[in-house]
Protein backbone atom coordinates (compact mmCIF):
# COMPACT_ATOMS: atom_id res chain seq x y z
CA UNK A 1 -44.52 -18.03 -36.88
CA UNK A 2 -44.32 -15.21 -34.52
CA UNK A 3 -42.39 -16.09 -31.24
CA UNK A 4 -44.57 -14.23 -28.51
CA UNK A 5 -48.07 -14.99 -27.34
CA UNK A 6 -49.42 -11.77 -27.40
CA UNK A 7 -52.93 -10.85 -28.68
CA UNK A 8 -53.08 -9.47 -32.01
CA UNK A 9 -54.00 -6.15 -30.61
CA UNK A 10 -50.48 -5.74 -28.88
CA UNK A 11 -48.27 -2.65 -29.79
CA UNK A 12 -45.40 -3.12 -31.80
CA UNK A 13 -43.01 -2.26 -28.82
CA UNK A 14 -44.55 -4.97 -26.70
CA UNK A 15 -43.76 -7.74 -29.37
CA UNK A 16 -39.90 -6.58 -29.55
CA UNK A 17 -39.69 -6.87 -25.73
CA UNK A 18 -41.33 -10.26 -26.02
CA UNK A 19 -39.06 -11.22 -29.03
CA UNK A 20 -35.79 -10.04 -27.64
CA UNK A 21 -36.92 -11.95 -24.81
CA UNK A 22 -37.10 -14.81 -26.01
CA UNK A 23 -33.81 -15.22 -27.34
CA UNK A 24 -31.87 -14.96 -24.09
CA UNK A 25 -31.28 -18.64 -24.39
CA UNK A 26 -29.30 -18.43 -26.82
CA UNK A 27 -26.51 -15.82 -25.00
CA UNK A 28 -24.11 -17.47 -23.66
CA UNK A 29 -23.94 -17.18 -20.08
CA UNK A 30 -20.88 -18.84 -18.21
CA UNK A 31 -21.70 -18.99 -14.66
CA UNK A 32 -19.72 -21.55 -13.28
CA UNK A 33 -16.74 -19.01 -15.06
CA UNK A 34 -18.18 -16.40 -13.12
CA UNK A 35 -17.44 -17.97 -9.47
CA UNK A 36 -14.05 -18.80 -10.03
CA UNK A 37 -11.86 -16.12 -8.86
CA UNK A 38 -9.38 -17.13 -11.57
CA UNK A 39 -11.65 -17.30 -14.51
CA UNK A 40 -14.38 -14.53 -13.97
CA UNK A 41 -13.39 -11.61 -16.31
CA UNK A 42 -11.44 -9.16 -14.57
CA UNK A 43 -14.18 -6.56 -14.85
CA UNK A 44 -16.56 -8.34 -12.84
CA UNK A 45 -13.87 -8.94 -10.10
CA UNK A 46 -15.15 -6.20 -7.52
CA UNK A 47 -18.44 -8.15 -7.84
CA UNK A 48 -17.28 -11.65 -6.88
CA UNK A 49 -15.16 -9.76 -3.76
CA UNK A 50 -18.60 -8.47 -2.65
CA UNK A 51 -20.34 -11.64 -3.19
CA UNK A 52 -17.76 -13.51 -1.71
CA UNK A 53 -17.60 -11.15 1.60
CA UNK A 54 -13.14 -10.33 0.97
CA UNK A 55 -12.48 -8.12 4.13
CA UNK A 56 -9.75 -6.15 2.45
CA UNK A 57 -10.11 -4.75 -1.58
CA UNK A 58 -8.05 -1.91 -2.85
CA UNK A 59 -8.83 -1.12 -6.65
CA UNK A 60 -5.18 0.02 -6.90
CA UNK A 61 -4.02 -3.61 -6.82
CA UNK A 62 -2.90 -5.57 -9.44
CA UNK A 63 -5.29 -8.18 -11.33
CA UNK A 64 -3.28 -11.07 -9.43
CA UNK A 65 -3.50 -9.76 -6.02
CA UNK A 66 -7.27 -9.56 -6.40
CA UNK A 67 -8.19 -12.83 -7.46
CA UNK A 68 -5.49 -14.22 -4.56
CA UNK A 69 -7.88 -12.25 -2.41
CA UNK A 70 -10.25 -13.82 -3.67
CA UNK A 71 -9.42 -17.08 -3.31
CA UNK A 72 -8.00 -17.24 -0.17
CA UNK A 73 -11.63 -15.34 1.61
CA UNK A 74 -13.83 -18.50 1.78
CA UNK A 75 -10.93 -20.04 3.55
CA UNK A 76 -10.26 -17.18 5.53
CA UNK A 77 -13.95 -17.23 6.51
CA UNK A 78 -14.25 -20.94 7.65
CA UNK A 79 -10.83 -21.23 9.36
CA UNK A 80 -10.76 -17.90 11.09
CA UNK A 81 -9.08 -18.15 14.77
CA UNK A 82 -6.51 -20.76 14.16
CA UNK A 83 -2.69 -20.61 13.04
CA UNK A 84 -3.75 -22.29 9.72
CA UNK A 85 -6.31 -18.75 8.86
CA UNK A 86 -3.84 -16.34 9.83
CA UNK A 87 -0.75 -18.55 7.83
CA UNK A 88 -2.86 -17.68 4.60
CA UNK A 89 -3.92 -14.30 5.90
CA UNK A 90 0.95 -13.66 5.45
CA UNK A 91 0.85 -15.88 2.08
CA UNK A 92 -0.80 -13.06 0.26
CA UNK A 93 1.76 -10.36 1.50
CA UNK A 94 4.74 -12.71 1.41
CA UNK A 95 5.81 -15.72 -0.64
CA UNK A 96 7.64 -16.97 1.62
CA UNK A 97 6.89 -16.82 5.89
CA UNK A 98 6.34 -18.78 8.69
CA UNK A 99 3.61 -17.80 10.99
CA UNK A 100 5.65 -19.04 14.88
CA UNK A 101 3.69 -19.54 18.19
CA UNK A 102 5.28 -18.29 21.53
CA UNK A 103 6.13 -22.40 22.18
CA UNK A 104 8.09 -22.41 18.83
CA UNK A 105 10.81 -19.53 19.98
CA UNK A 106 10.26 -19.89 23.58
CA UNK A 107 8.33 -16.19 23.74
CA UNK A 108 5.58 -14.82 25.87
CA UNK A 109 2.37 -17.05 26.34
CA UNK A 110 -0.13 -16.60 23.80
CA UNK A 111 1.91 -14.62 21.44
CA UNK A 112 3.18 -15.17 18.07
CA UNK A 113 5.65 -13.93 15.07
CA UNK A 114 6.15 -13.69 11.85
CA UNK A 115 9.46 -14.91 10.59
CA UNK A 116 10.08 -13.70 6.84
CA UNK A 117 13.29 -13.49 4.28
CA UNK A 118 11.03 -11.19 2.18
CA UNK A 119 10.69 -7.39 2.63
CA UNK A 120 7.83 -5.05 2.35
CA UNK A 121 7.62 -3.24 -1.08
CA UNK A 122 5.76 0.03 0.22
CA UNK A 123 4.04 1.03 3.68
CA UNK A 124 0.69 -0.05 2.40
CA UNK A 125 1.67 -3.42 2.31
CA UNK A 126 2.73 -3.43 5.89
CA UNK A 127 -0.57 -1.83 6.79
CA UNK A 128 -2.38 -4.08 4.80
CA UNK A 129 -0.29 -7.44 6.69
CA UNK A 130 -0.92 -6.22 9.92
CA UNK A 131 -5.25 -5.64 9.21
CA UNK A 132 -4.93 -8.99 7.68
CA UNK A 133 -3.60 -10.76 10.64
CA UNK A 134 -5.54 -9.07 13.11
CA UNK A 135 -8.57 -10.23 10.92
CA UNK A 136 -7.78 -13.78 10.85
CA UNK A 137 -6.50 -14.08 14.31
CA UNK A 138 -8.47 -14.94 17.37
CA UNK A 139 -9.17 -12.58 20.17
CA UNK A 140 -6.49 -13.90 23.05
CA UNK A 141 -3.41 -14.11 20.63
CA UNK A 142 -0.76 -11.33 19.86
CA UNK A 143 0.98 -10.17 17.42
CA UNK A 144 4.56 -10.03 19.05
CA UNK A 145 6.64 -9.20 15.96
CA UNK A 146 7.66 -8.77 12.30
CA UNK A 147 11.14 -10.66 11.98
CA UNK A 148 12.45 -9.93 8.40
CA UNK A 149 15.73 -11.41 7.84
CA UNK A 150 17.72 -10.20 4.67
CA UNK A 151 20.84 -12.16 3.44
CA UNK A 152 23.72 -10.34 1.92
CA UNK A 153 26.27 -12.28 -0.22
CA UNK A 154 29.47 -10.88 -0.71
CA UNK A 155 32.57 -12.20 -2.15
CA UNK A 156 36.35 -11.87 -0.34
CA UNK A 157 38.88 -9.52 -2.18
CA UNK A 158 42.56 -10.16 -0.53
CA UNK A 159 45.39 -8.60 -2.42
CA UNK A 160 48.98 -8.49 -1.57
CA UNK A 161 52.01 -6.78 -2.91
CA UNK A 162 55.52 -7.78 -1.70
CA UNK A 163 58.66 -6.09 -2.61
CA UNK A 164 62.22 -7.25 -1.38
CA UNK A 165 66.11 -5.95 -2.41
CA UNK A 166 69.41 -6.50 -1.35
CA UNK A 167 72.42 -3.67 -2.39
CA UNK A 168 75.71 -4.42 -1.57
CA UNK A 169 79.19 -2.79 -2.03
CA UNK A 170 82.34 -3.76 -1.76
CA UNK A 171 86.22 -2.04 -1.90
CA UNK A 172 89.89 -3.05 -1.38
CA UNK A 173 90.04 -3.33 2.38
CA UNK A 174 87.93 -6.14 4.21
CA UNK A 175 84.27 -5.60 4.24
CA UNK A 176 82.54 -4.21 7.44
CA UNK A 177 79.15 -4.88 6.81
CA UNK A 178 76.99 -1.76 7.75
CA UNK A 179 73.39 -2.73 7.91
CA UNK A 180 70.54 -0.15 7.53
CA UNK A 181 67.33 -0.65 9.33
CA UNK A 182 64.93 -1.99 7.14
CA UNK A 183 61.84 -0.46 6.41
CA UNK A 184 58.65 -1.76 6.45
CA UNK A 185 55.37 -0.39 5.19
CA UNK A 186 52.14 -1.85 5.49
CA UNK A 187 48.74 -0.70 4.76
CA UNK A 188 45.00 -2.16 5.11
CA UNK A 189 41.70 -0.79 4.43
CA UNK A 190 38.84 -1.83 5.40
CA UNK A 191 35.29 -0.87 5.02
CA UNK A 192 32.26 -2.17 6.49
CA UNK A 193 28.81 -0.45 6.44
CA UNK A 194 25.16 -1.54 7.87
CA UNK A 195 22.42 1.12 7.05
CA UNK A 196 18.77 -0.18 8.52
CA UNK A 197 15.77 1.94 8.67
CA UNK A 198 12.87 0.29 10.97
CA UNK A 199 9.96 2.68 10.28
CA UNK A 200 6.86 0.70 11.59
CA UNK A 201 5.93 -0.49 14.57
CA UNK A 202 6.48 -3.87 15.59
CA UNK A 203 9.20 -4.17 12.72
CA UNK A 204 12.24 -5.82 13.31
CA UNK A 205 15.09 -6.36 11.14
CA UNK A 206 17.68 -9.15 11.25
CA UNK A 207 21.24 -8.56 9.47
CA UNK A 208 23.83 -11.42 9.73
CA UNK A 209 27.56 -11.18 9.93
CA UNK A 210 28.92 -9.59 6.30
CA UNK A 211 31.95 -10.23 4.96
CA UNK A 212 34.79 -7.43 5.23
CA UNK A 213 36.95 -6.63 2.60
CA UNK A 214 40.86 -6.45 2.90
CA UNK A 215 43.54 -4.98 1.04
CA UNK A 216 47.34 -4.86 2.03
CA UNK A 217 50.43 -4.31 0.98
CA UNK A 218 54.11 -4.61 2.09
CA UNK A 219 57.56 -3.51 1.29
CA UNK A 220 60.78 -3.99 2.68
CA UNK A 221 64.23 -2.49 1.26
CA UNK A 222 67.15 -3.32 2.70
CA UNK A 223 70.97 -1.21 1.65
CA UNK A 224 74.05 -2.86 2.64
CA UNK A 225 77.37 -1.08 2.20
CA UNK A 226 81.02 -2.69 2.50
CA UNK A 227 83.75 0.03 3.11
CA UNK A 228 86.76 -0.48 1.90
């Protein structure tokens, strides 16, 4: 049984089309796949970022960083203009920020931060934060500043050296002590270094207190001689 409806007078290259045809029914399609950012094959990601209107693609990212961007765009889309949008605008730049409002650090009205222990991994990623942000925020707020705050842990070195004698002589005839002055030698380095580099604009860099290293040591000789 033939599976077209053609008239027996149709060319053989009209029944393959109609055959071939009518076995797409049988390939197996997954759609539902294909609208999920983190199941659609990650050839047919640039495809899903079109149909799903991402403001920012680079082809030079990795395979995660396009289906975040993805993901995040529909919420992007419907929650543009509010703290929330531009929160998850940071979250795909940093893992770990906190978007602040001028009422949370007591700053200019209308105005707002972004408080980070992270650090940017080239310029491109700052450039891409800051087109981000500008994206998701609305028209009367401003970006004030990019507080990154790095943590150094270091551990306390203290060592000492101490190194006391007494020499004493004695002849026939009572002792007259004779004392010596007693020297005394002490010595301490110390070294303490900060090296920051603030390249963009609107970067600023936080470094706590670090810990300083000491090292010291001391002597003292002391020569007595009794005369006799």
């Amino acid at each position: 049984m033939a599976n077209h409806l053609l008239p027996p007078n149709a060319t053989q290259q009209e029944r393959a089309i109609s055959e071939a045809l009518s076995r797409t029914d049988a390939i197996s399609v997954p759609i539902r796949a294909l609208w999920r950012p983190y199941e659609c094959p990650e050839r047919l990601l640039p495809w899903l970022a079109w149909a799903l209107s991402v403001d920012e693609w680079d082809e030079q990212w990795s395979e995660e960083q396009k289906r975040n961007a993805i993901d995040a765009s529909v919420y992007l889309h419907r929650h543009k203009g509010t703290p929330a949008a531009v929160q998850r605008a940071v979250d795909l730049i940093f893992n770990e920020a906190e978007v602040q409002e001028w009422f949370h650090y007591g700053g200019q009205p209308f105005h707002f931060r972004v408080v980070s222990e992270g650090a940017f991994t080239s310029e491109r990623d700052y450039q891409r934060l800051i087109r981000l942000i500008e994206s998701a925020k609305n028209a009367r707020s401003w970006l004030e500043a990019i507080v990154i705050r790095s943590r150094i842990t270091q551990e306390i070195t203290l060592a000492t050296a101490t190194a006391q004698g007494v020499h004493t002589r004695m002849g026939p005839r009572p002792a007259t002590p004779e004392s010596v002055p007693s020297k005394y030698n002490s010595g301490t380095a110390q070294h303490h270094a900060i090296r920051a580099r603030i390249a963009p604009w609107q970067l600023r860099l936080a470094i706590s207190d670090a810990y300083t290293t000491y090292s010291t040591a001391y002597h003292e000789h002391r020569h007595i001689t009794v005369r006799g």
